[in-house]
PDB file of N, CA and C in Angstrom:
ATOM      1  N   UNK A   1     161.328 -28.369  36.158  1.00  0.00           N
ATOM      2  CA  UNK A   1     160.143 -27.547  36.368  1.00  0.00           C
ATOM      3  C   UNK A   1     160.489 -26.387  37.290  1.00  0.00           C
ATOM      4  N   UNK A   2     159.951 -25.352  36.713  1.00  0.00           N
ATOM      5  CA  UNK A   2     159.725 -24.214  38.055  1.00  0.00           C
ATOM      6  C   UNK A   2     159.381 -24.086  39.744  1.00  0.00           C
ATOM      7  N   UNK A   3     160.143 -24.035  40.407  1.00  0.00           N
ATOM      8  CA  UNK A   3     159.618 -23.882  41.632  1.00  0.00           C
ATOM      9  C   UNK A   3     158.899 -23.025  42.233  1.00  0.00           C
ATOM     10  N   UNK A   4     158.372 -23.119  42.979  1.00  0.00           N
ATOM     11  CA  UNK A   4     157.447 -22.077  43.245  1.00  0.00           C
ATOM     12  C   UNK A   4     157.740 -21.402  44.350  1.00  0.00           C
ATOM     13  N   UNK A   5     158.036 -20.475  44.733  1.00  0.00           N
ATOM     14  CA  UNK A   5     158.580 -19.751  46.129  1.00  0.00           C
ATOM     15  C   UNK A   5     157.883 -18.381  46.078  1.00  0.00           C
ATOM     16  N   UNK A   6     156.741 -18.324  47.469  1.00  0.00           N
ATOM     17  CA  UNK A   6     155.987 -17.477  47.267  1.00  0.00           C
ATOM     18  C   UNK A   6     154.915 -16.763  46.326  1.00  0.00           C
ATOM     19  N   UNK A   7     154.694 -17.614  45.692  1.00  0.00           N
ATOM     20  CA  UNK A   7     153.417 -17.494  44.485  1.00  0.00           C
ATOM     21  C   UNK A   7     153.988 -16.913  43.768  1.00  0.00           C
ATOM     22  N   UNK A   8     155.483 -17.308  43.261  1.00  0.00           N
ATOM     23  CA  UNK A   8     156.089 -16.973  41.751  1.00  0.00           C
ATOM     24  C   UNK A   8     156.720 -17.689  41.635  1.00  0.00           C
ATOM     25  N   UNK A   9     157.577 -18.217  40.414  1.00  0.00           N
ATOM     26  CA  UNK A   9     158.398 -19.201  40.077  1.00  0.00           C
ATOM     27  C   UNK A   9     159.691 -18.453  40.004  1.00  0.00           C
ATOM     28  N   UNK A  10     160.696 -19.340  39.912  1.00  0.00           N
ATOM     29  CA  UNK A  10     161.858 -18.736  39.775  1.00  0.00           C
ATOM     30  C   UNK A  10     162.242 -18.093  38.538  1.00  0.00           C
ATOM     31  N   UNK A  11     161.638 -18.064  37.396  1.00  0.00           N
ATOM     32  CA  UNK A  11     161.436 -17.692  36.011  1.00  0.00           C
ATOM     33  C   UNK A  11     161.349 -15.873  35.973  1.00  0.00           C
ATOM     34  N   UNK A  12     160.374 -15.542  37.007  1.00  0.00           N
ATOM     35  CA  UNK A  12     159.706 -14.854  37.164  1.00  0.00           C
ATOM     36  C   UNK A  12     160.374 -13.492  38.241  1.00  0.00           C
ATOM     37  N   UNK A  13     162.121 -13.932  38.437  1.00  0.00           N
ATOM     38  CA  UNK A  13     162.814 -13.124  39.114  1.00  0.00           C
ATOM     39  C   UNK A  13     163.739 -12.565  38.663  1.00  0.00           C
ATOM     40  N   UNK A  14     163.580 -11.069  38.466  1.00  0.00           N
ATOM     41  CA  UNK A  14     164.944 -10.287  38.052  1.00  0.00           C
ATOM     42  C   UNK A  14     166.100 -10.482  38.566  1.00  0.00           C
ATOM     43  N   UNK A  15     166.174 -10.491  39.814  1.00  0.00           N
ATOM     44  CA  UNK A  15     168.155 -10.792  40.334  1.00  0.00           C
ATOM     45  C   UNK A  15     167.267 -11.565  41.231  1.00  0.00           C
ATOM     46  N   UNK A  16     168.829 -12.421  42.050  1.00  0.00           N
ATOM     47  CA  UNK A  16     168.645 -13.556  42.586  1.00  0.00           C
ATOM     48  C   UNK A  16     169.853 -13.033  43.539  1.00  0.00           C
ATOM     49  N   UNK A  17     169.561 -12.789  44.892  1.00  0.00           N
ATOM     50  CA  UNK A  17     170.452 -12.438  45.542  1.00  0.00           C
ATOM     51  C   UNK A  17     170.812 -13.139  46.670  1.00  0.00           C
ATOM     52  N   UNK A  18     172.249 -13.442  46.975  1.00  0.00           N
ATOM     53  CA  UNK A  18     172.134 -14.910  47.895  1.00  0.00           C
ATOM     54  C   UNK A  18     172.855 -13.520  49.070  1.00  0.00           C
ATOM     55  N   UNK A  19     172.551 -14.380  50.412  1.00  0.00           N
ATOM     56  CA  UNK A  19     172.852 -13.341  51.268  1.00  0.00           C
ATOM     57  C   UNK A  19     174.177 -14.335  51.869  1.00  0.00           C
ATOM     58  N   UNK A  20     175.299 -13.389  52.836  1.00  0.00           N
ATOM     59  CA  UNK A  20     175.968 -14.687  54.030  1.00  0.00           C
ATOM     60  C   UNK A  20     175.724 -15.983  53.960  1.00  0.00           C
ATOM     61  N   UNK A  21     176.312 -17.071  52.755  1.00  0.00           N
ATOM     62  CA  UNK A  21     176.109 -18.264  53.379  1.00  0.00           C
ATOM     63  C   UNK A  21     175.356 -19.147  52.376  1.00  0.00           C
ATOM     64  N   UNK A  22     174.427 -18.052  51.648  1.00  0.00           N
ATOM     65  CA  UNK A  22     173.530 -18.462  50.449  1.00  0.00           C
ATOM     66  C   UNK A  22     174.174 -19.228  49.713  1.00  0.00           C
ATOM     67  N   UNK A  23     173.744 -20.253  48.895  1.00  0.00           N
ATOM     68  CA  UNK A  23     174.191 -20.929  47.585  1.00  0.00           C
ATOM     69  C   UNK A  23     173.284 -21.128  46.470  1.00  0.00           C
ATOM     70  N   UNK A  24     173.765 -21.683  45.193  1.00  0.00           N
ATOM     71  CA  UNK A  24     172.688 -21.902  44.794  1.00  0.00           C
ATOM     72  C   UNK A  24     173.831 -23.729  44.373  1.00  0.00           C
ATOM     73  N   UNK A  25     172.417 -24.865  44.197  1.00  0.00           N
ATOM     74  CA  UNK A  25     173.207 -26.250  44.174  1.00  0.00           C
ATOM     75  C   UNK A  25     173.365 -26.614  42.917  1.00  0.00           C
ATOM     76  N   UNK A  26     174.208 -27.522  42.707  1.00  0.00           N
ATOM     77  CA  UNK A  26     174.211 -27.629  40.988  1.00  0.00           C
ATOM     78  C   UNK A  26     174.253 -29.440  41.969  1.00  0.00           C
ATOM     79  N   UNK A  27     173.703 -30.500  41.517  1.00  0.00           N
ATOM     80  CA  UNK A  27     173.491 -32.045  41.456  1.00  0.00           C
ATOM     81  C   UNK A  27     174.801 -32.358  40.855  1.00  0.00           C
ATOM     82  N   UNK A  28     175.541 -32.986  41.257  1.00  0.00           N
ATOM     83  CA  UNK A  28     176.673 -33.839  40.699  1.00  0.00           C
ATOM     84  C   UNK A  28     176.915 -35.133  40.391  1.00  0.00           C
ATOM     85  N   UNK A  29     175.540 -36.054  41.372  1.00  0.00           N
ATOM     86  CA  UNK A  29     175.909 -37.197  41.188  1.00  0.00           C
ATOM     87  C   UNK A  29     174.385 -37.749  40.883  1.00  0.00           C
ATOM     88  N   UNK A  30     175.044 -37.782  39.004  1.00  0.00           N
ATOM     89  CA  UNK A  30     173.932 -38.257  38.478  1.00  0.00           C
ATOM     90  C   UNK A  30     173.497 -39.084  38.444  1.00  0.00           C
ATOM     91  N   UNK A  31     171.930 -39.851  38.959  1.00  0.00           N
ATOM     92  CA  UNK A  31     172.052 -41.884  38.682  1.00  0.00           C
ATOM     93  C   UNK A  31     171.475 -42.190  37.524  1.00  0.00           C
ATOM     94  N   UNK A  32     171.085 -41.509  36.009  1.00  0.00           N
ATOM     95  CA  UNK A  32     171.120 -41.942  35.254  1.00  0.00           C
ATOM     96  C   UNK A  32     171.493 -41.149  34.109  1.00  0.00           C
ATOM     97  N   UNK A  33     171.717 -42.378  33.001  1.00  0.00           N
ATOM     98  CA  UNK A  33     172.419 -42.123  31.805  1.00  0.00           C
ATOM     99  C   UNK A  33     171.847 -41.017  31.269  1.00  0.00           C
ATOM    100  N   UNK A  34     172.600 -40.068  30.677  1.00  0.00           N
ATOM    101  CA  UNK A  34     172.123 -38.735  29.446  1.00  0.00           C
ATOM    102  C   UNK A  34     171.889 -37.337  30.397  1.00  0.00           C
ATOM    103  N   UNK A  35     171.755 -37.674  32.233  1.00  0.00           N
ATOM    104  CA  UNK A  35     171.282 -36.601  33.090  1.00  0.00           C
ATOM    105  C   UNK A  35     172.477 -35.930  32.789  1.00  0.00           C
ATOM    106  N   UNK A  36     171.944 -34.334  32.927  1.00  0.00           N
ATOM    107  CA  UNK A  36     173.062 -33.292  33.194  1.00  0.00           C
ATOM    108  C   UNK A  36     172.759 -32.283  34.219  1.00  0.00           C
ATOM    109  N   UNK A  37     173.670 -31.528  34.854  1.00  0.00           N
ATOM    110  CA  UNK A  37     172.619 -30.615  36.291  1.00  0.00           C
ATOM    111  C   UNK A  37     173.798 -29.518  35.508  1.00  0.00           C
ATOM    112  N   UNK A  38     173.091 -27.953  35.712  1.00  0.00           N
ATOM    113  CA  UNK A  38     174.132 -27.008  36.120  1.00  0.00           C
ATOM    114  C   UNK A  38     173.625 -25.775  35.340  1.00  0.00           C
ATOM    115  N   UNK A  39     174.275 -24.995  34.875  1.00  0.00           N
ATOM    116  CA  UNK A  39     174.104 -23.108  34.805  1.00  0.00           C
ATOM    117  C   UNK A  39     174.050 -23.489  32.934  1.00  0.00           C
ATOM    118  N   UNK A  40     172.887 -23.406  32.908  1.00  0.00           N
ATOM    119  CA  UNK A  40     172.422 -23.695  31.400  1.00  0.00           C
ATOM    120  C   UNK A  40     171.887 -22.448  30.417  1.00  0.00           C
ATOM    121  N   UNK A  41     171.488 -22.136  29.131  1.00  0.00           N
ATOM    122  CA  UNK A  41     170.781 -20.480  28.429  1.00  0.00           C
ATOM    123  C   UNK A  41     169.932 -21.780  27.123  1.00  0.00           C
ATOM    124  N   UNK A  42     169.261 -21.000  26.881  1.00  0.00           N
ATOM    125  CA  UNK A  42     168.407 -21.205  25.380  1.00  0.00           C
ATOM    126  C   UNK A  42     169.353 -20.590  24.510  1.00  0.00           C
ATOM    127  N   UNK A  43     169.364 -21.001  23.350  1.00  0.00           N
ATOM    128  CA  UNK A  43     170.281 -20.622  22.299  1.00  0.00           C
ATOM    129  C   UNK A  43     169.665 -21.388  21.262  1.00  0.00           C
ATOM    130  N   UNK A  44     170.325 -20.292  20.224  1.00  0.00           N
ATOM    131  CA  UNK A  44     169.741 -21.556  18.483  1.00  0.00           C
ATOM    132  C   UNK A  44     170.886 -21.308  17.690  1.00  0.00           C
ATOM    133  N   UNK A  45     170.516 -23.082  17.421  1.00  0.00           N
ATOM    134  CA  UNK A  45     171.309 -23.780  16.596  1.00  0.00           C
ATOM    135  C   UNK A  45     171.403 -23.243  14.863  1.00  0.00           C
ATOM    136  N   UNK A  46     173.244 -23.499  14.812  1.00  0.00           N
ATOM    137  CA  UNK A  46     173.234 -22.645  13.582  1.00  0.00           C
ATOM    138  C   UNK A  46     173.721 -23.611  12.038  1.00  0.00           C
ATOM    139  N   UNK A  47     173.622 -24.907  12.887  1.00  0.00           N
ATOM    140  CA  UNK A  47     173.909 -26.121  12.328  1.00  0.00           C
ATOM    141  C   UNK A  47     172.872 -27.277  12.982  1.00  0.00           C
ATOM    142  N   UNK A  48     173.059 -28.632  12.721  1.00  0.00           N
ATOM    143  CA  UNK A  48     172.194 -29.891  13.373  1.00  0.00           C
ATOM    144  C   UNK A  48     173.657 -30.049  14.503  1.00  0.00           C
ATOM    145  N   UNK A  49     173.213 -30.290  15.868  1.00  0.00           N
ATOM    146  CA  UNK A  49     173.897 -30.563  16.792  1.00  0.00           C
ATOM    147  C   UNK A  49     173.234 -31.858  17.739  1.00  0.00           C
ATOM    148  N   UNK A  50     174.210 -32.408  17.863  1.00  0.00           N
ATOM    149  CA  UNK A  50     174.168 -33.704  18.802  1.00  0.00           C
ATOM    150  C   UNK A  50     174.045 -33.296  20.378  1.00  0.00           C
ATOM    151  N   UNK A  51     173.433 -34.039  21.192  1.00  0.00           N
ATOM    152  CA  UNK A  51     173.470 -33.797  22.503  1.00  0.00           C
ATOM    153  C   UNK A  51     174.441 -34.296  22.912  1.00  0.00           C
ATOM    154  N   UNK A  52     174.923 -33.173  24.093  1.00  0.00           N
ATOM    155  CA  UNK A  52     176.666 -33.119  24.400  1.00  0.00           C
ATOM    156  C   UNK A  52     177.478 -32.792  23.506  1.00  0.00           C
ATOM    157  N   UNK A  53     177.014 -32.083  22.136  1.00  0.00           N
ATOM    158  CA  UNK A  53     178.001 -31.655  20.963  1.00  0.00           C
ATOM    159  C   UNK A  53     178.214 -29.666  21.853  1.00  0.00           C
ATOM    160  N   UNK A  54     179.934 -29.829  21.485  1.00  0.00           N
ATOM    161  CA  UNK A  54     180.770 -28.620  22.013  1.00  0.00           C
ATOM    162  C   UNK A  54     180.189 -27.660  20.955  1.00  0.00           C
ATOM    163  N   UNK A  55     180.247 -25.901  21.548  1.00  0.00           N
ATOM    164  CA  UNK A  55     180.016 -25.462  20.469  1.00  0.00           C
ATOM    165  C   UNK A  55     180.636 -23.844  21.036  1.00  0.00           C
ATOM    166  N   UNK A  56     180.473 -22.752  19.966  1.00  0.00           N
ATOM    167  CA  UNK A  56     181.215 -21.994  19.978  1.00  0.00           C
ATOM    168  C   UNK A  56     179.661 -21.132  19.550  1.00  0.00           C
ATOM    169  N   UNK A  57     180.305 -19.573  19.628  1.00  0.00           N
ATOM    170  CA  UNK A  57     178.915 -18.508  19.404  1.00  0.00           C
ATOM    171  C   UNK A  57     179.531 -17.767  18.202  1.00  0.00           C
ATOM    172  N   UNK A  58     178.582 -17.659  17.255  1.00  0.00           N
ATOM    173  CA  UNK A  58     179.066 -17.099  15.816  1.00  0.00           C
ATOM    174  C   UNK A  58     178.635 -16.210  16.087  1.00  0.00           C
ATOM    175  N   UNK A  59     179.094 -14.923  14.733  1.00  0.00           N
ATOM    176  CA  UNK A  59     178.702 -13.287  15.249  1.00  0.00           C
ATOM    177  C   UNK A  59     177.290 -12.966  14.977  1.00  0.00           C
ATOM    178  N   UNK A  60     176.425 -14.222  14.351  1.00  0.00           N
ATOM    179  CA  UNK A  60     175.294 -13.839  14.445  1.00  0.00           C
ATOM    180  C   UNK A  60     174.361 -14.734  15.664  1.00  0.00           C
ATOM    181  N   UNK A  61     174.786 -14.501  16.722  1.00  0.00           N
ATOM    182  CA  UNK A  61     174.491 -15.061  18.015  1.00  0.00           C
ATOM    183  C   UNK A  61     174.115 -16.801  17.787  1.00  0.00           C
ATOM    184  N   UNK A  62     174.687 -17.351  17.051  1.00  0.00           N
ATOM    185  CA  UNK A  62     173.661 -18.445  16.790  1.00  0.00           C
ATOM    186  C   UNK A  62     175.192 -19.820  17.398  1.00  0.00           C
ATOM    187  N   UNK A  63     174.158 -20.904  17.223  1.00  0.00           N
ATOM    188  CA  UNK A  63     176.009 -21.751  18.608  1.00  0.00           C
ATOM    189  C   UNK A  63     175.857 -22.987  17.067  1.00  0.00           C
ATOM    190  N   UNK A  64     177.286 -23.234  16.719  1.00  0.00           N
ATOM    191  CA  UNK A  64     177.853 -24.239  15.811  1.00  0.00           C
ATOM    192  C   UNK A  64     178.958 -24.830  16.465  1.00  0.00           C
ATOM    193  N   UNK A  65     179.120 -26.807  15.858  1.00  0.00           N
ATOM    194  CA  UNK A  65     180.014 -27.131  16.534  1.00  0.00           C
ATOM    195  C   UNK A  65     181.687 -26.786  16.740  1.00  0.00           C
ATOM    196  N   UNK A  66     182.044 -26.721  17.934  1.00  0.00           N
ATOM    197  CA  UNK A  66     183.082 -26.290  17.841  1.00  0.00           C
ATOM    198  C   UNK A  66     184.173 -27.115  17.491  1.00  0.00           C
ATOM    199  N   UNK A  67     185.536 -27.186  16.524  1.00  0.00           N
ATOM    200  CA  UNK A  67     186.689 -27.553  16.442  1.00  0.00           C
ATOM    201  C   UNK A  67     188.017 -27.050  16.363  1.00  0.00           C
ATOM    202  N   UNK A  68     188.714 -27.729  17.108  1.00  0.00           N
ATOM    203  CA  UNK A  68     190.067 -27.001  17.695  1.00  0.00           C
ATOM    204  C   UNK A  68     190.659 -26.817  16.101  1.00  0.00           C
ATOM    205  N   UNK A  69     190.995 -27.333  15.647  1.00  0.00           N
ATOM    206  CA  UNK A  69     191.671 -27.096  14.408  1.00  0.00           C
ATOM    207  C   UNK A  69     191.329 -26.056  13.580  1.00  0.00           C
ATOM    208  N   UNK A  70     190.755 -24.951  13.926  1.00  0.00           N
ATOM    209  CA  UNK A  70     190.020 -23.914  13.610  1.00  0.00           C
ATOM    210  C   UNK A  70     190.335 -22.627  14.420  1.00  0.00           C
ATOM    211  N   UNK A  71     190.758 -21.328  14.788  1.00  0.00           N
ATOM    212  CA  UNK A  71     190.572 -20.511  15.739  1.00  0.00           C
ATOM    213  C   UNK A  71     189.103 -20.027  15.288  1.00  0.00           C
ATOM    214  N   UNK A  72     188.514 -20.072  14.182  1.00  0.00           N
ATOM    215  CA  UNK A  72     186.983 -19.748  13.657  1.00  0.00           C
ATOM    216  C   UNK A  72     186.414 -20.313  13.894  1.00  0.00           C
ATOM    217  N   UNK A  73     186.422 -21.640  15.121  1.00  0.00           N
ATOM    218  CA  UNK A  73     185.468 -22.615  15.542  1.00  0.00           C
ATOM    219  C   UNK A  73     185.864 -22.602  16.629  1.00  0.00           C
ATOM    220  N   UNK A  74     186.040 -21.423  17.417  1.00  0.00           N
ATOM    221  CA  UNK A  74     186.613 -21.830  19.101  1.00  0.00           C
ATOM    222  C   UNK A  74     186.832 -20.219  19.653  1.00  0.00           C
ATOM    223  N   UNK A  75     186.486 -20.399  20.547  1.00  0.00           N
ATOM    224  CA  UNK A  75     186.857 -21.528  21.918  1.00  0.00           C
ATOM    225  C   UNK A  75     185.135 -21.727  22.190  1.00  0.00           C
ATOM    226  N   UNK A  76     185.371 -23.207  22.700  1.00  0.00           N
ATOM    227  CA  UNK A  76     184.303 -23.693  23.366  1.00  0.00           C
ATOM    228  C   UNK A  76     183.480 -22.765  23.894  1.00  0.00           C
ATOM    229  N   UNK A  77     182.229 -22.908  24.164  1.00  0.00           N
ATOM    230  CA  UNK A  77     182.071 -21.745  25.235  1.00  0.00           C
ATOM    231  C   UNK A  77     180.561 -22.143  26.003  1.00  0.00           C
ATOM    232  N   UNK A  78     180.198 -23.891  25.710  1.00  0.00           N
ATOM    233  CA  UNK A  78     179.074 -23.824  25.956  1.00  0.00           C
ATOM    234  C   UNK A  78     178.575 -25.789  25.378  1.00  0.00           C
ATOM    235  N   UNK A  79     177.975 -26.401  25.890  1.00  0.00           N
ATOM    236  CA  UNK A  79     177.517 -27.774  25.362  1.00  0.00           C
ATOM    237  C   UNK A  79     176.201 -27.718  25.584  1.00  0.00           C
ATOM    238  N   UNK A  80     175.651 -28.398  24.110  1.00  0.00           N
ATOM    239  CA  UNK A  80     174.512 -28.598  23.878  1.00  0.00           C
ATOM    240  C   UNK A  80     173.899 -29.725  24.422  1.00  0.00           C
ATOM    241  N   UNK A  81     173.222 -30.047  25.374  1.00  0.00           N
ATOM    242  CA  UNK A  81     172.538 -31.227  26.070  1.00  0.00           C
ATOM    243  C   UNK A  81     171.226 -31.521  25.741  1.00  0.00           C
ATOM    244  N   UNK A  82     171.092 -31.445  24.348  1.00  0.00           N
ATOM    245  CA  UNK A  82     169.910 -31.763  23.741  1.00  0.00           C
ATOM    246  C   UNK A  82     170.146 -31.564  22.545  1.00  0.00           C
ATOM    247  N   UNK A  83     169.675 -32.470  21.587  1.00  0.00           N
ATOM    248  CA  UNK A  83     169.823 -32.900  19.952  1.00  0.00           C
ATOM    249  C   UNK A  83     169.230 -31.348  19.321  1.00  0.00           C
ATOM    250  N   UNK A  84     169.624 -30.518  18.438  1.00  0.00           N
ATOM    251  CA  UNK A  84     168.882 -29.419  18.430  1.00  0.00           C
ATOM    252  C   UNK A  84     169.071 -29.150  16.768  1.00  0.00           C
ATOM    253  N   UNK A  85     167.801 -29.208  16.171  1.00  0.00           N
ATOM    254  CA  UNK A  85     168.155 -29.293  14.645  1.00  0.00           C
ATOM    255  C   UNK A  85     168.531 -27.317  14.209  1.00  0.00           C
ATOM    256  N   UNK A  86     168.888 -27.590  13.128  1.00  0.00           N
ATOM    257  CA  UNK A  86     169.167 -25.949  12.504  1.00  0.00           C
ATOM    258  C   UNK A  86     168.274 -25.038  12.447  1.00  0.00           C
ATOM    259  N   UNK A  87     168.831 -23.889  13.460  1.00  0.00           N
ATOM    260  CA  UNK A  87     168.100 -22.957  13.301  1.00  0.00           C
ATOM    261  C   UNK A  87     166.820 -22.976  14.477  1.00  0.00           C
ATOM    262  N   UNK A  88     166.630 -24.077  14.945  1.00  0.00           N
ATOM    263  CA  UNK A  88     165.860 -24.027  16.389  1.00  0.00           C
ATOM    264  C   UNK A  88     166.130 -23.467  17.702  1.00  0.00           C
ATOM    265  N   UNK A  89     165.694 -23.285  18.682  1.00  0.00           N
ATOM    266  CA  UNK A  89     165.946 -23.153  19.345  1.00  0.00           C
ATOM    267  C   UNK A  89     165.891 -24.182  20.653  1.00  0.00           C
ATOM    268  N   UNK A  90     167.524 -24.543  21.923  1.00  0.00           N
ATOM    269  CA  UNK A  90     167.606 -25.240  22.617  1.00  0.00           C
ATOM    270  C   UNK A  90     168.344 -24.908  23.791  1.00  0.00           C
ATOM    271  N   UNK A  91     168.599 -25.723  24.479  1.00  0.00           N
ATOM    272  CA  UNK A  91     169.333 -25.543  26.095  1.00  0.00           C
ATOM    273  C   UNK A  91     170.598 -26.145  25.872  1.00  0.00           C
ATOM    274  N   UNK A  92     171.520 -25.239  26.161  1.00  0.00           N
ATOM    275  CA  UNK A  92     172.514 -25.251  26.486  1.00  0.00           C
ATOM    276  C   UNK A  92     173.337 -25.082  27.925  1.00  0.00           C
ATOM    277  N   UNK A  93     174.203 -25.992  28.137  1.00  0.00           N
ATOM    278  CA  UNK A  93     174.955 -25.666  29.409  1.00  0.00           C
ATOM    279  C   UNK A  93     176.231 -24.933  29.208  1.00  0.00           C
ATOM    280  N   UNK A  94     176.330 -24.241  30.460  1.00  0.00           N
ATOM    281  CA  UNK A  94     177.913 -23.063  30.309  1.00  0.00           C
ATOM    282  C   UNK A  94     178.860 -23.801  31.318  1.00  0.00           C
ATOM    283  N   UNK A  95     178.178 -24.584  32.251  1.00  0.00           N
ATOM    284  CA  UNK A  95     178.838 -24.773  33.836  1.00  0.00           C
ATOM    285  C   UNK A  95     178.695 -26.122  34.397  1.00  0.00           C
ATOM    286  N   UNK A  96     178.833 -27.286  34.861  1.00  0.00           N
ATOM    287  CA  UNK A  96     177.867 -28.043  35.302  1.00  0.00           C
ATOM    288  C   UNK A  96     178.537 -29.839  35.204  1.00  0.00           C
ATOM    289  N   UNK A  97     177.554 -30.491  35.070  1.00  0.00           N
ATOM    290  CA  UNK A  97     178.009 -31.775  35.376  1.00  0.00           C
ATOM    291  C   UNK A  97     176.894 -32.340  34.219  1.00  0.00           C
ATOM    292  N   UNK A  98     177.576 -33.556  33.792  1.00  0.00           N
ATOM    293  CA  UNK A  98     176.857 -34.605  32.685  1.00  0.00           C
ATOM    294  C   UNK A  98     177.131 -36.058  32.648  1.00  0.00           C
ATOM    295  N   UNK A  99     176.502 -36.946  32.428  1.00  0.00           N
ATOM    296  CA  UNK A  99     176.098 -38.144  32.127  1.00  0.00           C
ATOM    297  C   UNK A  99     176.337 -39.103  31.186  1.00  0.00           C
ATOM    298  N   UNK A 100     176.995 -39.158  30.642  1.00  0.00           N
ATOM    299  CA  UNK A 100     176.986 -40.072  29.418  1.00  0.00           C
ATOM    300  C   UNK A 100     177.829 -41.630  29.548  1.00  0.00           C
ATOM    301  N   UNK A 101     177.342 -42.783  29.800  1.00  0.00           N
ATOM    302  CA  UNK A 101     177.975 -43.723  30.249  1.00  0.00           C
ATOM    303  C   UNK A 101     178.353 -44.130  28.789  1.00  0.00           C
ATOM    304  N   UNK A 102     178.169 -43.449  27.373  1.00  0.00           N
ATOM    305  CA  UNK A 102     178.871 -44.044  26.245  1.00  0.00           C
ATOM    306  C   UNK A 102     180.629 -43.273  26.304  1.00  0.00           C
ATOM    307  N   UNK A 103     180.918 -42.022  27.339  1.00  0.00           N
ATOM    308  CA  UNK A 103     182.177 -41.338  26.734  1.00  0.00           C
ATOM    309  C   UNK A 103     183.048 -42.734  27.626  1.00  0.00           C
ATOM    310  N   UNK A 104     184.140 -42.702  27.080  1.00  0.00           N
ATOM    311  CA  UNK A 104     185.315 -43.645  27.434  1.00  0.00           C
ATOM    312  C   UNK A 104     186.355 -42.501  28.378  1.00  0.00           C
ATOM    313  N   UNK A 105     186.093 -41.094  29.023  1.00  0.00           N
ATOM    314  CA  UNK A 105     186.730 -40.537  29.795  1.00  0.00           C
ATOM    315  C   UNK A 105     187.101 -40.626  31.224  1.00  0.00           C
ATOM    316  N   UNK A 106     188.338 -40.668  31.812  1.00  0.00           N
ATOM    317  CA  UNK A 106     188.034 -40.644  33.558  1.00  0.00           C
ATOM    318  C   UNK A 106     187.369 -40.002  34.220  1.00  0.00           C
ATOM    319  N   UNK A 107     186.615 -40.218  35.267  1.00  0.00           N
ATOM    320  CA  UNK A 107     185.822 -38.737  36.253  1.00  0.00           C
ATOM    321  C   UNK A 107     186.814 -38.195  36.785  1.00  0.00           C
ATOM    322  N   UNK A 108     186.575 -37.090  36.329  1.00  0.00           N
ATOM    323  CA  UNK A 108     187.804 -35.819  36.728  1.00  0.00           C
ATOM    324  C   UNK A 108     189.200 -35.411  35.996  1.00  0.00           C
ATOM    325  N   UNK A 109     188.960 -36.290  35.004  1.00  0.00           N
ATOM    326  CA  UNK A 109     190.094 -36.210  34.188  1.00  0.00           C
ATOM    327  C   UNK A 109     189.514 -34.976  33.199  1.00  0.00           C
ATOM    328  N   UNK A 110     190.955 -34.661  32.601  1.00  0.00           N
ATOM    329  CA  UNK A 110     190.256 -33.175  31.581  1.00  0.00           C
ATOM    330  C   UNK A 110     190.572 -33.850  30.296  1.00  0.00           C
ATOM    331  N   UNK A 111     189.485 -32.651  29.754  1.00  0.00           N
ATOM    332  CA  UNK A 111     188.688 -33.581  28.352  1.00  0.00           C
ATOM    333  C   UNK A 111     189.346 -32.750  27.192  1.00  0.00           C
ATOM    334  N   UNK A 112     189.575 -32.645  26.133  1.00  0.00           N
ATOM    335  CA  UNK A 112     190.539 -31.622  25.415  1.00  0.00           C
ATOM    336  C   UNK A 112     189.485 -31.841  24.222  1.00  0.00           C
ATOM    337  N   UNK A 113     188.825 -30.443  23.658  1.00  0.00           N
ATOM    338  CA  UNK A 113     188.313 -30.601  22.087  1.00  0.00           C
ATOM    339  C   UNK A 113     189.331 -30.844  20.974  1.00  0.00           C
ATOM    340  N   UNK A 114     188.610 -31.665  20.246  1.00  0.00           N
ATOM    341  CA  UNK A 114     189.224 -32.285  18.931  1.00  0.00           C
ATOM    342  C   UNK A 114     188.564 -31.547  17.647  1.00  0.00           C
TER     343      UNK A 114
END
């Protein structure tokens, strides 16, 4: 949800300027399954995509899954954290941290698209 700072939401701000010291927080330690925190955009789907499905930006702005075995399906550039059927529109993350107690990966280990 929107916060409210000074009888506007954060929605509602052209630049965001951090001064000396400023941050902005991204949550890392998620306590439940499917949570994700971090630097996310709306985008539409140019295929049916799975939540947490990798994806790439086609030249008609639209995000399909991405695969390495392809240079026409890559580079990554973005995960979908929400099931998003064709042609809809959804949230995507660019930056950030995620949840999924089904991946079989280490924390902190790097993840390589297939």
């Amino acid at each position: 949800a929107d916060k409210n700072w000074q009888g506007k939401s954060i929605t509602n701000f052209k630049n965001l300027e951090l001064i000396t010291g400023g941050y902005v927080r991204l949550e890392d330690s998620l306590e439940n399954n499917l949570e994700w925190s971090g630097i996310a955009f709306d985008g539409t789907a140019g295929e049916e995509l799975a939540q947490f499905q990798t994806v790439y930006r086609t030249s008609d702005a639209k995000y399909k899954k991405a695969k390495a075995d392809s240079v026409n399906t890559m580079p990554v550039i973005a995960m979908a954290v929400e099931a998003i059927t064709n042609g809809n529109t959804g949230k995507f993350i660019l930056f950030g941290w995620l949840r999924n107690d089904a991946f079989t990966l280490d924390p902190g280990s790097p993840a390589y698209q297939s």
